[in-house]
N, C-alpha and C. Protein backbone atom coordinates (compact mmCIF):
# COMPACT_ATOMS: atom_id res chain seq x y z
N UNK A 1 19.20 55.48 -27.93
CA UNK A 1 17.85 55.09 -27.61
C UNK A 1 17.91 53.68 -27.03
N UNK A 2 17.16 53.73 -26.44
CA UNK A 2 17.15 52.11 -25.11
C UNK A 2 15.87 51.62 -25.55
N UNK A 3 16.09 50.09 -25.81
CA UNK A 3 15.21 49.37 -25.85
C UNK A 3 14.41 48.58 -24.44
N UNK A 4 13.26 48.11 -24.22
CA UNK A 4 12.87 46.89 -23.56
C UNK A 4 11.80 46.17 -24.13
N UNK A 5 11.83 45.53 -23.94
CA UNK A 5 10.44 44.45 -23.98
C UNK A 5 9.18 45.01 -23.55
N UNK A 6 8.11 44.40 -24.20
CA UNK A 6 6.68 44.70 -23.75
C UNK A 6 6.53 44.46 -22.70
N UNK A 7 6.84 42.87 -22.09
CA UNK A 7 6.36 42.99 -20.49
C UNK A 7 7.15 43.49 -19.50
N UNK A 8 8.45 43.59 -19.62
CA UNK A 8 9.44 44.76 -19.10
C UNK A 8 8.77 46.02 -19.01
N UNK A 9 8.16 46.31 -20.16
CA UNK A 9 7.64 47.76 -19.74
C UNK A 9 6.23 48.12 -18.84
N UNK A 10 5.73 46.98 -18.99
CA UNK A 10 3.99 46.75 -18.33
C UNK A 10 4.92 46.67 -16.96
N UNK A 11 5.42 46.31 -16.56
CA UNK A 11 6.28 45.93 -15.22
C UNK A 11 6.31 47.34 -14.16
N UNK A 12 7.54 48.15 -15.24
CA UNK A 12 8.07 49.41 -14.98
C UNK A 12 7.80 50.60 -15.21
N UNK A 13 6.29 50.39 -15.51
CA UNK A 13 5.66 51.71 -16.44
C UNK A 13 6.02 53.40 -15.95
N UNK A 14 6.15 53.09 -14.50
CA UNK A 14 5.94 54.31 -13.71
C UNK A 14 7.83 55.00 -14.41
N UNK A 15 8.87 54.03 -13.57
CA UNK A 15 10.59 54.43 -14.05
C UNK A 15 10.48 54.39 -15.30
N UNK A 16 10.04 53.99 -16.03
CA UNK A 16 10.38 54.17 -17.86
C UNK A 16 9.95 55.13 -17.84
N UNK A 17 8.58 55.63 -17.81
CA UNK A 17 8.38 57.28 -18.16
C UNK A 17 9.23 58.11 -17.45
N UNK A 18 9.56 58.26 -16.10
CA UNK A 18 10.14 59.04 -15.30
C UNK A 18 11.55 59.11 -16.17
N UNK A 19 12.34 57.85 -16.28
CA UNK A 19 14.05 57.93 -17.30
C UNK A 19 13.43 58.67 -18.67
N UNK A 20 12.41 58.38 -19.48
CA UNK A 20 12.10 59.39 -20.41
C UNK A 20 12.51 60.44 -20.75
N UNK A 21 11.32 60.95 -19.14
CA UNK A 21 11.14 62.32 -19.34
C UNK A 21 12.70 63.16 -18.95
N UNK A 22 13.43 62.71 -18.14
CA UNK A 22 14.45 63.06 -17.37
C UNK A 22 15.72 62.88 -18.76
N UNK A 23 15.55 61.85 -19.07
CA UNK A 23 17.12 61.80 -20.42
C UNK A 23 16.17 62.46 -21.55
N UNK A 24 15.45 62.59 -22.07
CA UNK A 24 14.89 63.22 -22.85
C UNK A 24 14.81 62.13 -24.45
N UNK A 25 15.29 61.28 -24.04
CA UNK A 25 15.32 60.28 -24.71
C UNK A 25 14.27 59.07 -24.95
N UNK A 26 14.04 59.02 -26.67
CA UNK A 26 13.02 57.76 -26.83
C UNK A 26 13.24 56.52 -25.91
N UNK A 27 12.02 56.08 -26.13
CA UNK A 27 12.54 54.32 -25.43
C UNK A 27 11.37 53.13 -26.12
N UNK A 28 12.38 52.47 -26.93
CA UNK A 28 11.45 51.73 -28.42
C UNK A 28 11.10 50.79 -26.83
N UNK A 29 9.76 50.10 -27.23
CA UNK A 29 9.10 49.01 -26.62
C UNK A 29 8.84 47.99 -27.66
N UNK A 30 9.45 46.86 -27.89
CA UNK A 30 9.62 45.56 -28.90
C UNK A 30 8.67 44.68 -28.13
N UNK A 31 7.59 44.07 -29.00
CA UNK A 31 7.08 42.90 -28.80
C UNK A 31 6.90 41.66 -29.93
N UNK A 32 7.43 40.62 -29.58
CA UNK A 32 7.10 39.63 -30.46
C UNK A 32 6.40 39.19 -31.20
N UNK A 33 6.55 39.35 -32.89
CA UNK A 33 5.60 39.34 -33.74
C UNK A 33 4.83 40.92 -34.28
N UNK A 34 5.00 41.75 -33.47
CA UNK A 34 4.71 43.10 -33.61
C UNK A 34 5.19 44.35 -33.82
N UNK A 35 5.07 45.37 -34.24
CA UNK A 35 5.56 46.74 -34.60
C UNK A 35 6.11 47.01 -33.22
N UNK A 36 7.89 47.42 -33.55
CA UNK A 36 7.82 48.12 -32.12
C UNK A 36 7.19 49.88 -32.17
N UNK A 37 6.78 50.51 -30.81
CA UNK A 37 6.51 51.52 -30.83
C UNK A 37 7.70 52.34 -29.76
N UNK A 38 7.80 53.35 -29.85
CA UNK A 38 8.26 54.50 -28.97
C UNK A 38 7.77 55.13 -27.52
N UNK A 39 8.02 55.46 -27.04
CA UNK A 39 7.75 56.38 -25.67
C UNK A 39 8.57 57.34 -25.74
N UNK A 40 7.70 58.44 -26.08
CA UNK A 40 8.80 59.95 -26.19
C UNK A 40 7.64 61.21 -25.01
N UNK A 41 8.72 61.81 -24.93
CA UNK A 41 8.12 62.75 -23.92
C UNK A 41 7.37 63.64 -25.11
N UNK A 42 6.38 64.65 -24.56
CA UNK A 42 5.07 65.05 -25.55
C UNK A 42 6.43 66.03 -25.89
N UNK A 43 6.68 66.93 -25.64
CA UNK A 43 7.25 68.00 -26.22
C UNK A 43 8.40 67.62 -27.24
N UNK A 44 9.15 66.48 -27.06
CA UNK A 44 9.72 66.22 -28.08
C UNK A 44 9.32 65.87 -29.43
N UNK A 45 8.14 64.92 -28.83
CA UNK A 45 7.29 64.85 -30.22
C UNK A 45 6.76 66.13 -31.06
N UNK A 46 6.20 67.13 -30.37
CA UNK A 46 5.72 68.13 -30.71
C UNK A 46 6.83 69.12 -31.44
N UNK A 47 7.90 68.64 -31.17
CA UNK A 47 9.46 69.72 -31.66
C UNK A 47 9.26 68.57 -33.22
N UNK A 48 9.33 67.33 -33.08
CA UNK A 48 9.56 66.69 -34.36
C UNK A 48 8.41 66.90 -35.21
N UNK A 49 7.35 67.14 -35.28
CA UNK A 49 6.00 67.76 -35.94
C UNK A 49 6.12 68.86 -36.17
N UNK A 50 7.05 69.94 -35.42
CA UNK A 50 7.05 71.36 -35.99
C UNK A 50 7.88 71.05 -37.37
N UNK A 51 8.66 70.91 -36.72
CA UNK A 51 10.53 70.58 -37.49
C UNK A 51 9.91 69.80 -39.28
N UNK A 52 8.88 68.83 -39.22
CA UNK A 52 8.47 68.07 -39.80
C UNK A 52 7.40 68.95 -41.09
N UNK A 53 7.50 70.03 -40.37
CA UNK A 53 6.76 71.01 -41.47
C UNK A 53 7.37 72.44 -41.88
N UNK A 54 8.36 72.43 -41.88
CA UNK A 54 9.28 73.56 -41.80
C UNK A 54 9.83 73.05 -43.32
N UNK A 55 9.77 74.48 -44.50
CA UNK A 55 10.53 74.03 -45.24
C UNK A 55 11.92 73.80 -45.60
N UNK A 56 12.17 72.94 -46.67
CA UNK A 56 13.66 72.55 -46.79
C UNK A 56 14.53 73.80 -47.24
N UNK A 57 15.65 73.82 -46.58
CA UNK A 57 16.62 74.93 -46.83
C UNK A 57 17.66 74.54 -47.55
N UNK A 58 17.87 75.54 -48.87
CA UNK A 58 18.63 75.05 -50.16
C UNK A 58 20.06 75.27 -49.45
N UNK A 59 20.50 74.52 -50.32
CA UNK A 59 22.51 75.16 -49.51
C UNK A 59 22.53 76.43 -50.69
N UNK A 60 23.38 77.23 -49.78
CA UNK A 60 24.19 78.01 -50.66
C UNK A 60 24.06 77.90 -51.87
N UNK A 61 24.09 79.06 -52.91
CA UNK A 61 24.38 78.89 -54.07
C UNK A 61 23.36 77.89 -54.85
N UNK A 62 22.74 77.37 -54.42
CA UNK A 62 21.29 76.58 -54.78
C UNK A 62 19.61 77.22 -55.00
N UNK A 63 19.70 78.35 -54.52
CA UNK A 63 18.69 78.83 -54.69
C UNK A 63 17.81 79.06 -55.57
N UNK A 64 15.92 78.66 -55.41
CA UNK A 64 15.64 78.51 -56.46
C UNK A 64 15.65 80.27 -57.42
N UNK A 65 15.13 80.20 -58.11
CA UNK A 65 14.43 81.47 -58.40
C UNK A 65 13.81 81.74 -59.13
């Protein structure tokens, strides 16, 4: 995952989404003093929200019953 800066990204808004969507890869945006946030393409997010409600699978031999 690739970082830039806040005003790096206000800059490049259009190529950051485009490298996004194309590597399929997050891209944290850091600003000083503040939470960084993410830029993820929608469908990936939407795979981590499925995934995110799917229950946990026991290993082997673990099963409840």
């Amino acid at each position: 995952m690739s970082t830039v800066s806040y005003t790096e990204a206000g800059e490049n808004l259009a190529s950051l989404r485009d490298e996004t969507v194309s590597t399929r890869e997050p891209v944290a945006l850091e600003r000083r003093r503040h939470e960084s946030v993410l830029i993820v393409p929608i469908d990936e997010w939407n795979s981590v929200l499925e995934t995110a409600h799917l229950p946990a699978i026991s290993p082997a031999g673990t099963a409840k019953s």
